[in-house]
N, C-alpha and C. Protein backbone atom coordinates (compact mmCIF):
# COMPACT_ATOMS: atom_id res chain seq x y z
N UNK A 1 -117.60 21.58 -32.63
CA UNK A 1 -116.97 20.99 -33.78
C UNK A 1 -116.30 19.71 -33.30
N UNK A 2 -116.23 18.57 -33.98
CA UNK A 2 -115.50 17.37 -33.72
C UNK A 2 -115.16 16.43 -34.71
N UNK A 3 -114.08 15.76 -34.53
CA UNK A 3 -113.49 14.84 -35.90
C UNK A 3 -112.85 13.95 -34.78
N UNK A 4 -112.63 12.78 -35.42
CA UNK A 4 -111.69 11.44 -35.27
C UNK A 4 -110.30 11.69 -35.36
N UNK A 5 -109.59 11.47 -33.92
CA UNK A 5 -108.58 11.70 -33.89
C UNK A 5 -108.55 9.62 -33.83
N UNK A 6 -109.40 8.41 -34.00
CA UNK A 6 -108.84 7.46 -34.41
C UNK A 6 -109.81 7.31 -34.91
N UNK A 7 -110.28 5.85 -35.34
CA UNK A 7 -111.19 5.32 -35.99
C UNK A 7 -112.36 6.38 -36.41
N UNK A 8 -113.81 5.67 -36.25
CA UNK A 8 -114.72 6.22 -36.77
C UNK A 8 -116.14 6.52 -36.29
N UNK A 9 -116.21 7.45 -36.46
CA UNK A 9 -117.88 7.78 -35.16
C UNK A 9 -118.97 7.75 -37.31
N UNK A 10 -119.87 7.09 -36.68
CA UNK A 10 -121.05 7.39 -37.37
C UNK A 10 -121.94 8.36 -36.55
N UNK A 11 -122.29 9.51 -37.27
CA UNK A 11 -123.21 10.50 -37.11
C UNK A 11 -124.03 11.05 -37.76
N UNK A 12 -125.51 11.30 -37.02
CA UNK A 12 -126.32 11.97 -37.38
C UNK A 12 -127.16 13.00 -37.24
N UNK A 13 -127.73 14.37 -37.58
CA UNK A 13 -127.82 15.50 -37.02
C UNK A 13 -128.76 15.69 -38.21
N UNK A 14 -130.27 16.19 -38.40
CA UNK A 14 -131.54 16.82 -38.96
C UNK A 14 -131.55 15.93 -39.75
N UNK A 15 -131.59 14.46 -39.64
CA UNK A 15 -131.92 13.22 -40.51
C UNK A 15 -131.16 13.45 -41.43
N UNK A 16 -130.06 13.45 -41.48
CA UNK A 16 -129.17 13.50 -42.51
C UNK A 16 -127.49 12.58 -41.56
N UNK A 17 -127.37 11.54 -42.29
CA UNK A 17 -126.00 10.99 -42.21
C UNK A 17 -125.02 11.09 -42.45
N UNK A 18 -123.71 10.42 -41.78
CA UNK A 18 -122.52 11.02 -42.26
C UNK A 18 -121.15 10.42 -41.16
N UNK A 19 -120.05 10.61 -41.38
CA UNK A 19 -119.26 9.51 -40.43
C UNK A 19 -117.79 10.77 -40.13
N UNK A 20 -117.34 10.52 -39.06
CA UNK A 20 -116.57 11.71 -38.24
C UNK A 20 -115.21 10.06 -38.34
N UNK A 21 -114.15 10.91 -39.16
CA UNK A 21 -112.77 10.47 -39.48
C UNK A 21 -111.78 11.41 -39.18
N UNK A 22 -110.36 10.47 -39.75
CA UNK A 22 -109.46 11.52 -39.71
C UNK A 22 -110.04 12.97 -41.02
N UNK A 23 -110.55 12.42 -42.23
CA UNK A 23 -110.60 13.47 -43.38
C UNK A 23 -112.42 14.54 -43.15
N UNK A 24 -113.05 13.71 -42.25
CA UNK A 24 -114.26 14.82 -42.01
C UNK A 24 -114.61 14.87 -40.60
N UNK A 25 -115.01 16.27 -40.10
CA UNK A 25 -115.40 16.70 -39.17
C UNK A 25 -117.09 16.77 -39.14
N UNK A 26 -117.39 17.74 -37.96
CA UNK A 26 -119.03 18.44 -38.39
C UNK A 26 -119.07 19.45 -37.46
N UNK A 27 -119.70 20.00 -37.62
CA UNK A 27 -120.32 21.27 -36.77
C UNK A 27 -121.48 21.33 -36.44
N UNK A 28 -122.20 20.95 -34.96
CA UNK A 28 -122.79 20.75 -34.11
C UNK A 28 -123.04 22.17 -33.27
N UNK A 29 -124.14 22.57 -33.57
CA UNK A 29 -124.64 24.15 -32.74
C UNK A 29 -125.13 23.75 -31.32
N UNK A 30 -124.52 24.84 -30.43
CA UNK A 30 -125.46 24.77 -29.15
C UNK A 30 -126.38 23.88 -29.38
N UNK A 31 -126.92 23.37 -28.65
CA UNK A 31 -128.48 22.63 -27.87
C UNK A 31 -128.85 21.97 -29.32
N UNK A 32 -128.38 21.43 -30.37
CA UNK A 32 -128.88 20.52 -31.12
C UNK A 32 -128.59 19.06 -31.18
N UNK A 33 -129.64 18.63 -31.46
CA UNK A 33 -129.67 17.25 -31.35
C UNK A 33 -128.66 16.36 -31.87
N UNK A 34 -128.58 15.31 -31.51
CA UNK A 34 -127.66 14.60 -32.75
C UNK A 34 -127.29 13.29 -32.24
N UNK A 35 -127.21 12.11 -33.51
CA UNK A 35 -126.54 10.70 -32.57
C UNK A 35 -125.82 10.44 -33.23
N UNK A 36 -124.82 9.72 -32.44
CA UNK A 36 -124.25 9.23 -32.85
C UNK A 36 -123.76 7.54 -32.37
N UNK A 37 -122.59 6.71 -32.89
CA UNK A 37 -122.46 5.45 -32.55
C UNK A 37 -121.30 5.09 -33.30
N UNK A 38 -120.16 4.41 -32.90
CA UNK A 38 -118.39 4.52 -33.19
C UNK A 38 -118.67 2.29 -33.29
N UNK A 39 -117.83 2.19 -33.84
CA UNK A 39 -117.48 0.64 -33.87
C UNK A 39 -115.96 0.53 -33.64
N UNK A 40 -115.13 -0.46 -32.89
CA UNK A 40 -113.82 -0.53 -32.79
C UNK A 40 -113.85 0.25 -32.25
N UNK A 41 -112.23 0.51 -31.76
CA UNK A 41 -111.28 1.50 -31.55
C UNK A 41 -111.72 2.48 -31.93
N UNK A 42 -111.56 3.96 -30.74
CA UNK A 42 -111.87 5.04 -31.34
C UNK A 42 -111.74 6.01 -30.64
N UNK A 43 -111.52 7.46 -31.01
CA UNK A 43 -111.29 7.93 -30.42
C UNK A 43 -111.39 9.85 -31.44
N UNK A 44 -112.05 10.65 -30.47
CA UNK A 44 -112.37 11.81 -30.76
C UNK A 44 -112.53 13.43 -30.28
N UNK A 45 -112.01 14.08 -31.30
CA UNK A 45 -111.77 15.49 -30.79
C UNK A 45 -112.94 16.40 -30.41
N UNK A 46 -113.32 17.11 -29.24
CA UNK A 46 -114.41 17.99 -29.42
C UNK A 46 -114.04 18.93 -29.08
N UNK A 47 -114.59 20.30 -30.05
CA UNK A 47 -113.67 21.86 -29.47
C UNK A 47 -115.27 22.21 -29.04
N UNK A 48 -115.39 22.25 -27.50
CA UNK A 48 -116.65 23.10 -27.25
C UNK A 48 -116.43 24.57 -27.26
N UNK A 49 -117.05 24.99 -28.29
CA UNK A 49 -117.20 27.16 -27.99
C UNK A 49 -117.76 27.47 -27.41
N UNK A 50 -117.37 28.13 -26.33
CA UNK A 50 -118.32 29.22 -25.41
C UNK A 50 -119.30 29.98 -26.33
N UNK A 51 -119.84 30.88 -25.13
CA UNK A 51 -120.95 31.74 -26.07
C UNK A 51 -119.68 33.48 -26.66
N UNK A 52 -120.31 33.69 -27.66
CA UNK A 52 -119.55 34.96 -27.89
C UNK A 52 -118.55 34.17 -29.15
N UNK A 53 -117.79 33.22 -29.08
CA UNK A 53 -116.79 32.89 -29.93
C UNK A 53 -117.26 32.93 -31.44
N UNK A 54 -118.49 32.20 -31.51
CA UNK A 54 -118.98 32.45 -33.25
C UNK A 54 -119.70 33.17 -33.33
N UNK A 55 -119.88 33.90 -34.00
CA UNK A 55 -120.28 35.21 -34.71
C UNK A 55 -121.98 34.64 -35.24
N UNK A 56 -123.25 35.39 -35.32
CA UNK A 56 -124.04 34.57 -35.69
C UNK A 56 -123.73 34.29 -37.25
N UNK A 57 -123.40 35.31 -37.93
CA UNK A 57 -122.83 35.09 -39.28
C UNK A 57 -121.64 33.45 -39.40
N UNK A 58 -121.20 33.32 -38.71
CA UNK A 58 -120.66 32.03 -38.92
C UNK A 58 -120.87 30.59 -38.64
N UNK A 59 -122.15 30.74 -37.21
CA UNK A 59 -122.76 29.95 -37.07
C UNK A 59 -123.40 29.84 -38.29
N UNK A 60 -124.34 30.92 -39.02
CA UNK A 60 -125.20 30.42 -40.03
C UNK A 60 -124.05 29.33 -41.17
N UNK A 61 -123.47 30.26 -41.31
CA UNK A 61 -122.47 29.42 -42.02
C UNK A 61 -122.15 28.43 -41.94
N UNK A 62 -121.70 27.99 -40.42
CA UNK A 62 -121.28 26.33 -40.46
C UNK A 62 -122.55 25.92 -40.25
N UNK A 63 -123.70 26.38 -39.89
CA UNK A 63 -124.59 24.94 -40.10
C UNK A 63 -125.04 24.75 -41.10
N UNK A 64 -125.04 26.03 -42.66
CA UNK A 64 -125.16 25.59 -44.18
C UNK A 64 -124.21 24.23 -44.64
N UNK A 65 -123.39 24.89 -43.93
CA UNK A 65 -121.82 23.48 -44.56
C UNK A 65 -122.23 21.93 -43.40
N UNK A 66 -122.53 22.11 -42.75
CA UNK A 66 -121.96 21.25 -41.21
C UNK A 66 -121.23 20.12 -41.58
N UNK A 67 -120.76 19.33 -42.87
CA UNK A 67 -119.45 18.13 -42.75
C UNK A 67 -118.57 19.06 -43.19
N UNK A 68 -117.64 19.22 -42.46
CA UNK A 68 -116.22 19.52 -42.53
C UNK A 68 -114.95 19.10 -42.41
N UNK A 69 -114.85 19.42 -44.52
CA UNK A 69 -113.58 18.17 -45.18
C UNK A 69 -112.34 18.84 -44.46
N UNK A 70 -112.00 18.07 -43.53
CA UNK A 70 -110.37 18.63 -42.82
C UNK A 70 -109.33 18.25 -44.10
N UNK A 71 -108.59 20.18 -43.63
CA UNK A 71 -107.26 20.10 -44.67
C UNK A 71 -106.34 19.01 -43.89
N UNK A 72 -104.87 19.37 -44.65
CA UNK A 72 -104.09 18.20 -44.18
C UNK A 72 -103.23 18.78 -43.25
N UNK A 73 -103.17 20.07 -42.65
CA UNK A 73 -102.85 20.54 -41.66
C UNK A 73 -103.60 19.98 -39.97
N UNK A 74 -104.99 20.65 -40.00
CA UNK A 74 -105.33 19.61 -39.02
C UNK A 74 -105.66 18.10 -39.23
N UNK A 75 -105.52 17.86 -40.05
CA UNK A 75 -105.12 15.85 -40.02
C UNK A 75 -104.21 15.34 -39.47
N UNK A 76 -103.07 16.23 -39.49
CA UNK A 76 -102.02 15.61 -39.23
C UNK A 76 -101.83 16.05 -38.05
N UNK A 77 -102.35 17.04 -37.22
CA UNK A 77 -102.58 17.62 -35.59
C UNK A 77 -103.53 16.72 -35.09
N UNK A 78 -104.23 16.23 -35.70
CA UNK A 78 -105.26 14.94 -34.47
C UNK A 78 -104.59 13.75 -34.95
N UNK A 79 -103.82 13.38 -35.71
CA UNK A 79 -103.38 12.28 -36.04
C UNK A 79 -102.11 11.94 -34.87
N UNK A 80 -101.80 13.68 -34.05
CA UNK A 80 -100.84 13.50 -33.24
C UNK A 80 -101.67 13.31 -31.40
N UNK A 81 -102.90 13.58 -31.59
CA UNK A 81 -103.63 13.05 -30.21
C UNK A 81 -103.35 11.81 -29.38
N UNK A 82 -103.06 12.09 -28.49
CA UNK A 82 -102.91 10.91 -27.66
C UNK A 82 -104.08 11.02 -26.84
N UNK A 83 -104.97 9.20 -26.25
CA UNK A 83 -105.51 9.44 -24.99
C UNK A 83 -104.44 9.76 -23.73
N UNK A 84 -105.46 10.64 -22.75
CA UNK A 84 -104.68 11.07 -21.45
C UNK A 84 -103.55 12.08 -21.47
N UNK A 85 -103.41 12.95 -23.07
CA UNK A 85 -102.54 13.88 -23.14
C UNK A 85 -103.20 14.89 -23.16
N UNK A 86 -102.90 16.49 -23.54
CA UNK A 86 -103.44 17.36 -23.47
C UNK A 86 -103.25 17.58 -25.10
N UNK A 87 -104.97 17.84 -25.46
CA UNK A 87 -104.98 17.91 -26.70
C UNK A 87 -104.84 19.49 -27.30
N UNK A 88 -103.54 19.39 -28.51
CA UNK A 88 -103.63 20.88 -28.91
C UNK A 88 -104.95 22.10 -28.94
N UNK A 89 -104.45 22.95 -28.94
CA UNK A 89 -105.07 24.11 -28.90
C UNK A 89 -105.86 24.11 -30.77
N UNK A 90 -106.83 23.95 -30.66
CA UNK A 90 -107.24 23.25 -32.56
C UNK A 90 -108.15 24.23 -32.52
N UNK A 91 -108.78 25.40 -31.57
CA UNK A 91 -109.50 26.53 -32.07
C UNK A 91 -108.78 27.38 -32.79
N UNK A 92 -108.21 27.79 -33.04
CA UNK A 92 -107.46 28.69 -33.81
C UNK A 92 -107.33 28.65 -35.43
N UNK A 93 -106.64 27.32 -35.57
CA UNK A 93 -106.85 26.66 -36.71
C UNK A 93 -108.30 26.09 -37.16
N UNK A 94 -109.20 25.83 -36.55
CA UNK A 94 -110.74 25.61 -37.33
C UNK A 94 -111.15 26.67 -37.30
N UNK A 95 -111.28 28.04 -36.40
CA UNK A 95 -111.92 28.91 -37.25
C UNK A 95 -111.07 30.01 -38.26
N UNK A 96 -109.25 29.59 -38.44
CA UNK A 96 -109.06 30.47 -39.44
C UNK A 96 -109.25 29.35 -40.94
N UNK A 97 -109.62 28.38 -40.64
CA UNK A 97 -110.39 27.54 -41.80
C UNK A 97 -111.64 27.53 -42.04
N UNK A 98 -112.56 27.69 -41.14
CA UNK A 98 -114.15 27.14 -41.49
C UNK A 98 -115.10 29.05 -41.27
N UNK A 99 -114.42 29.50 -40.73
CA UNK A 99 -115.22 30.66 -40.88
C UNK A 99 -115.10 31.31 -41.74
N UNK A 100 -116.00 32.35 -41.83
CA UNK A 100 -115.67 33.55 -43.18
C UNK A 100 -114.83 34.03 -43.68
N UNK A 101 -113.57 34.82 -43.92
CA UNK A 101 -112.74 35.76 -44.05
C UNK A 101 -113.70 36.75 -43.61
N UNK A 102 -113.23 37.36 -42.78
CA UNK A 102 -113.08 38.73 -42.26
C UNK A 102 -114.54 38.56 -41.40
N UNK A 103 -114.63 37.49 -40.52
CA UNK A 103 -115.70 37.40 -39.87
C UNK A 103 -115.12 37.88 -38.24
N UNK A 104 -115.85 37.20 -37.10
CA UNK A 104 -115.65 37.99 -35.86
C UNK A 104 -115.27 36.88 -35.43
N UNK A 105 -115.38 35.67 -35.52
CA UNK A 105 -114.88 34.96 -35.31
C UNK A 105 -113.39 34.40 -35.90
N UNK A 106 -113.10 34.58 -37.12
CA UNK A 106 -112.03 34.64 -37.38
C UNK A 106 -110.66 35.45 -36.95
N UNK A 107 -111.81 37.02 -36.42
CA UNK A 107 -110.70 37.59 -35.46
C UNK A 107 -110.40 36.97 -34.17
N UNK A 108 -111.67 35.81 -33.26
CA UNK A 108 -111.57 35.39 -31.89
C UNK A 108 -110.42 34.34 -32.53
N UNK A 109 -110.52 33.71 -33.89
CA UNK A 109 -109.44 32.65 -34.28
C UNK A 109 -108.06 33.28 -33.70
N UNK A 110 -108.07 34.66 -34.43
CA UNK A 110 -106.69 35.29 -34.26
C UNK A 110 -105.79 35.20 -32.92
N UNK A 111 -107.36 35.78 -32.35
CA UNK A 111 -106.95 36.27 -31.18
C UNK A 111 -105.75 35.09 -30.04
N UNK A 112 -106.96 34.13 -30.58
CA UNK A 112 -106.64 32.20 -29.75
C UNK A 112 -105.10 32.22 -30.04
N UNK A 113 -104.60 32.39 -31.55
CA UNK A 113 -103.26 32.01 -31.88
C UNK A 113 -102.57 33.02 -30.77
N UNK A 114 -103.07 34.42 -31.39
CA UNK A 114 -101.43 35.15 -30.18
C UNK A 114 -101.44 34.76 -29.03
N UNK A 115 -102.88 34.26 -27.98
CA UNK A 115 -102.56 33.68 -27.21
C UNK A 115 -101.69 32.44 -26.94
N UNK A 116 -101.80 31.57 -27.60
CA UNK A 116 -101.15 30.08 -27.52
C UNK A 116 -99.79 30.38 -27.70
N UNK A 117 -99.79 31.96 -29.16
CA UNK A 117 -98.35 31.65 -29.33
C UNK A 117 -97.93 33.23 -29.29
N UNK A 118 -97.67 33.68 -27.88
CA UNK A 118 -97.71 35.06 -27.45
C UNK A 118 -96.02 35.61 -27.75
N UNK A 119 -94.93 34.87 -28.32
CA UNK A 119 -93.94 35.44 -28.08
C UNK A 119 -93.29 34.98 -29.82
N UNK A 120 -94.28 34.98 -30.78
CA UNK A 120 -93.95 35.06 -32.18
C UNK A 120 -94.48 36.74 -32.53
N UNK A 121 -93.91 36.91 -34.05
CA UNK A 121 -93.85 38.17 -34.49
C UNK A 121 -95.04 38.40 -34.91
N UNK A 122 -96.29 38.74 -34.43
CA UNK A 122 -97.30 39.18 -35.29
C UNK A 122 -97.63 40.42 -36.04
N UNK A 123 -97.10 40.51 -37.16
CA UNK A 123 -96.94 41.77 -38.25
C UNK A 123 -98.33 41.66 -38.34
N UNK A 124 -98.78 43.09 -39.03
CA UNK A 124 -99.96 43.26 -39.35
C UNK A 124 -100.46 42.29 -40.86
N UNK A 125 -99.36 42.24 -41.88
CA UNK A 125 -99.76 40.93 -42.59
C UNK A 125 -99.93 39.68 -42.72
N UNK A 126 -99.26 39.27 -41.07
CA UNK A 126 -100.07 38.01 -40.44
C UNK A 126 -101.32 37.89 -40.39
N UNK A 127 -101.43 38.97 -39.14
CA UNK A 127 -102.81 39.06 -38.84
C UNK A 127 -103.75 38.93 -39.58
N UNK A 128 -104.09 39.92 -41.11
CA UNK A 128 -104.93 40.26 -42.29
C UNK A 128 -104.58 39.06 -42.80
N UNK A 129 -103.58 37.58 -42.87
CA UNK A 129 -103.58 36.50 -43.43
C UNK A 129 -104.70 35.87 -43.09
N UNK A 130 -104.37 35.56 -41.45
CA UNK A 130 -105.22 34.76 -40.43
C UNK A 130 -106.51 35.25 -40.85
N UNK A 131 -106.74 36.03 -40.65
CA UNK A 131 -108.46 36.60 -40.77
C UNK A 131 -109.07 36.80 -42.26
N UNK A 132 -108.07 36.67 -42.94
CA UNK A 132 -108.55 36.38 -44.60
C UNK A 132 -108.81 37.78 -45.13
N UNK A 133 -108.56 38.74 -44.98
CA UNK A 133 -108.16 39.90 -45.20
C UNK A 133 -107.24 41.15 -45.82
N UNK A 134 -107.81 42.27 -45.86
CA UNK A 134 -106.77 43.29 -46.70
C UNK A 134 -106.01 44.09 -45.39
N UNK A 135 -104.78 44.11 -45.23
CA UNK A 135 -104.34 44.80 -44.11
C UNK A 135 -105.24 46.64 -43.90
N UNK A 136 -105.26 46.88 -44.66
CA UNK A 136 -106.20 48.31 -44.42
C UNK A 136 -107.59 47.77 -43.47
N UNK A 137 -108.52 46.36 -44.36
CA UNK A 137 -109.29 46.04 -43.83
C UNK A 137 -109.70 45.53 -42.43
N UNK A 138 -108.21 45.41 -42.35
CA UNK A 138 -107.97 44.61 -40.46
C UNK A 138 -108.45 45.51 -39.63
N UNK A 139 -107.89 47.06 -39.85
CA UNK A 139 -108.52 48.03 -38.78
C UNK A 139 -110.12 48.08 -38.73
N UNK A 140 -110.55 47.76 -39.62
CA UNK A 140 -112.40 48.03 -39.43
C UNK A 140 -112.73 46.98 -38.68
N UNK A 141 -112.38 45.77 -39.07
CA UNK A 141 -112.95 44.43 -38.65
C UNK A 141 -112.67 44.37 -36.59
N UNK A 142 -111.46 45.09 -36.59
CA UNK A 142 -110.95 45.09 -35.37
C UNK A 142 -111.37 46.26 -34.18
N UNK A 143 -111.93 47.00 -34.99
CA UNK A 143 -112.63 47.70 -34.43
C UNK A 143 -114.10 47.82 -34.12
N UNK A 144 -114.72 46.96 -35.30
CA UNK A 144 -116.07 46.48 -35.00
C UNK A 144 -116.01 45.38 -33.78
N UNK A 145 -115.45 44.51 -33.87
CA UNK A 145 -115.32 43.61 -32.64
C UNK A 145 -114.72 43.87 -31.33
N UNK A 146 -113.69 44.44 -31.41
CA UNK A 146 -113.23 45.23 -30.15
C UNK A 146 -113.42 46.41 -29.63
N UNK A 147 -113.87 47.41 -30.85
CA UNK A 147 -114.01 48.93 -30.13
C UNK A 147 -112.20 49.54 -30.40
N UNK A 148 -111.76 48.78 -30.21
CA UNK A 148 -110.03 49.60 -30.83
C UNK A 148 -109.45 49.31 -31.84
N UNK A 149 -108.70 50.44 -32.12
CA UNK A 149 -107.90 50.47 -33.32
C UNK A 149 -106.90 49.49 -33.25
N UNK A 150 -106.23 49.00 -34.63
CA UNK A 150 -105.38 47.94 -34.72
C UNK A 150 -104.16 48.71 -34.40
N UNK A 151 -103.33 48.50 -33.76
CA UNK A 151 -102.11 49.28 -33.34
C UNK A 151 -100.48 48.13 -33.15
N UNK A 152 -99.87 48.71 -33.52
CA UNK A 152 -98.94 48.02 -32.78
C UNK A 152 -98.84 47.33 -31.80
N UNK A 153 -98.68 45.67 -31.32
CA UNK A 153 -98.78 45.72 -29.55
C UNK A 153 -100.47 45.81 -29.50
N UNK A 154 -101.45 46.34 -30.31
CA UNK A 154 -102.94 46.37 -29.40
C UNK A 154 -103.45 45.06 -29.63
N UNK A 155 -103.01 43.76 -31.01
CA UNK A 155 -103.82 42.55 -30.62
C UNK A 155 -103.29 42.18 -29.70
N UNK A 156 -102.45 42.04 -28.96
CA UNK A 156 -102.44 40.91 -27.73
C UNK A 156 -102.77 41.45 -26.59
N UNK A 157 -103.08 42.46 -26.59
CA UNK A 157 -103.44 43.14 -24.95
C UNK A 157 -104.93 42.94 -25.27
N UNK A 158 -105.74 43.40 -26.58
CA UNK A 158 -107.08 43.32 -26.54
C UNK A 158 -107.35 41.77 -26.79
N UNK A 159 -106.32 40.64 -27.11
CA UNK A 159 -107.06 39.26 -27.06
C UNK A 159 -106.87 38.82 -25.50
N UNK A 160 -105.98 40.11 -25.21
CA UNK A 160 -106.19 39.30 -23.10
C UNK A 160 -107.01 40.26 -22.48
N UNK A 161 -107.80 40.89 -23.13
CA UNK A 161 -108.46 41.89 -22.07
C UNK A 161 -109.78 40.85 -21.92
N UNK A 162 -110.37 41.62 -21.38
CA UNK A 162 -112.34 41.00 -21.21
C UNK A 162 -113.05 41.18 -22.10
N UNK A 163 -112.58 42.03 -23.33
CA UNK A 163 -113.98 41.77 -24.41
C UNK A 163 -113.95 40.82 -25.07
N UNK A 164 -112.97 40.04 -25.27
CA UNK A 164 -112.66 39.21 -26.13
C UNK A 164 -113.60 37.58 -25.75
N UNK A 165 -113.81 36.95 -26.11
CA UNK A 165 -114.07 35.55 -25.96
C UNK A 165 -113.66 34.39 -26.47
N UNK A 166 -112.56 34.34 -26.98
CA UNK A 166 -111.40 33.45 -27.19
C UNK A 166 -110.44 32.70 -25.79
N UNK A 167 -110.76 33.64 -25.04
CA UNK A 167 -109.91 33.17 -23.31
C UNK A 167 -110.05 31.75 -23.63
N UNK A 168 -108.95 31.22 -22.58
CA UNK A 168 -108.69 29.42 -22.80
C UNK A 168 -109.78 29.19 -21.87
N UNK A 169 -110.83 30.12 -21.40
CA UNK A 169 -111.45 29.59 -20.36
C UNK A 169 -113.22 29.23 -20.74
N UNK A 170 -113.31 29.68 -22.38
CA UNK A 170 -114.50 29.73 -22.86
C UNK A 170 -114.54 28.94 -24.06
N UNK A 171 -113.21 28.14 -24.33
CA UNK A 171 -113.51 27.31 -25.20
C UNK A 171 -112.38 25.88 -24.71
N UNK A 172 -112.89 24.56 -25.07
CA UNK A 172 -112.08 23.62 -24.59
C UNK A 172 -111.78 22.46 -25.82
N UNK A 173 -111.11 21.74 -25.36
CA UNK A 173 -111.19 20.60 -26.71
C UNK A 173 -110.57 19.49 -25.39
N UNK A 174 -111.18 18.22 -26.04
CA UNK A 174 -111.30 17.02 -24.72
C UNK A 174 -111.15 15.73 -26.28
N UNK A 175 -109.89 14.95 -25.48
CA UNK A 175 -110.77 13.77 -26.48
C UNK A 175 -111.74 12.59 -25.61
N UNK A 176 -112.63 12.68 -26.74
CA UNK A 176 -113.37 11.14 -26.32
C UNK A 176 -113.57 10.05 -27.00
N UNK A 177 -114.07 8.97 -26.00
CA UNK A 177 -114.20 8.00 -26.84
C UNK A 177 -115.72 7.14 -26.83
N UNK A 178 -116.12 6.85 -27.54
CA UNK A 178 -117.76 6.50 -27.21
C UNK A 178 -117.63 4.38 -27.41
N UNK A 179 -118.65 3.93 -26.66
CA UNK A 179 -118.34 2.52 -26.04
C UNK A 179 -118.53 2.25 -27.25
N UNK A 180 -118.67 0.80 -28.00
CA UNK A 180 -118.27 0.29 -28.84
C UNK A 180 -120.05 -0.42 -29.33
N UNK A 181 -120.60 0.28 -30.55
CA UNK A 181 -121.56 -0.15 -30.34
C UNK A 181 -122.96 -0.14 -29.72
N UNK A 182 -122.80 1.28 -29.09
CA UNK A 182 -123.42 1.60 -28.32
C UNK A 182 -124.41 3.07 -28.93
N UNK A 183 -125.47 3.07 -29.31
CA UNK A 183 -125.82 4.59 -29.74
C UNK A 183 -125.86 5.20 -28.41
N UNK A 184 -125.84 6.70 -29.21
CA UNK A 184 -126.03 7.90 -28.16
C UNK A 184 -126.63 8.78 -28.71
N UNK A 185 -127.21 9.50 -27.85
CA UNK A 185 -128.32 11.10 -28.37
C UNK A 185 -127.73 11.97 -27.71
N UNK A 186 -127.49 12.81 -28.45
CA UNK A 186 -127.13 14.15 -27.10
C UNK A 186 -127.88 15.63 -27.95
N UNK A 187 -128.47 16.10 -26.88
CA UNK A 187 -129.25 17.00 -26.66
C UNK A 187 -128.31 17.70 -26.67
């Protein structure tokens, strides 16, 4: 996934056009093609997902949608990017926006937040917020993806155990910036 944390990337992906700002993103699958080419100043967010993080159900999904109109929550989080800083943690927030409700990825969304933010209160009607959900429904969803029951205390031990694929170590976000004028293909 990637958007303009400054100016403006022109992009294109299955012959179809389209331009990466502060107000639209896109969603770019594994190993697909795509070019792009920025004019001016510029500068841009990319959240690479490991494997495991999207669900195939949500991949299908974002590549039905692939421009993605950013709310004004993350607008105003890449609007705070600096080059050479460390760019927020923005998985969390794109997939409790762009994925399903009550997808598996929306639970890896979950999971990302208690990590980042391990010492807030996560009630069980957080959680069923985040994931777009009925709190009864949280236990199924959480158990299809993890194998355990939703418990008190069990999301943050099961978003740090090994089944999970949310770890900070399987997904990244980098900004870049592409030369001025210059196309690019990336495979």
């Amino acid at each position: 996934m990637g958007a303009a944390a400054e100016g403006e990337l022109q992009f294109e992906m299955e012959g179809r056009g389209g331009r990466l700002d502060l107000l639209q993103g896109a969603f770019v699958a594994a190993g697909e093609a795509h070019d792009q080419m920025a004019e001016g100043p510029n500068g841009f967010v990319i959240v690479d997902c490991g494997p495991g993080v999207l669900d195939d159900a949500t991949q299908e999904h974002l590549r039905r949608q692939r421009w993605l109109h950013l709310p004004l929550s993350l607008r105003q989080r890449l609007a705070q990017v600096q080059t050479g800083r460390p760019v927020p943690a923005l998985l969390p927030e794109l997939l409790r926006v762009f994925a399903p409700a009550g997808s598996g990825a929306r639970l890896q969304g979950l999971c990302a937040a208690v990590e980042a933010n391990p010492g807030q209160a996560w009630s069980v009607a957080r959680m069923a917020a985040f994931v777009g959900i009925s709190e009864s429904r949280l236990h199924a969803v959480f158990r299809r993806e993890f194998g355990l029951s939703r418990r008190p205390g069990s999301v943050p031990a099961a978003c740090a155990g090994p089944s999970t694929s949310c770890g900070s170590a399987r997904h990244r976000s980098a900004i870049s910036h592409w030369p001025q004028g210059i196309p690019s293909r990336v495979h």
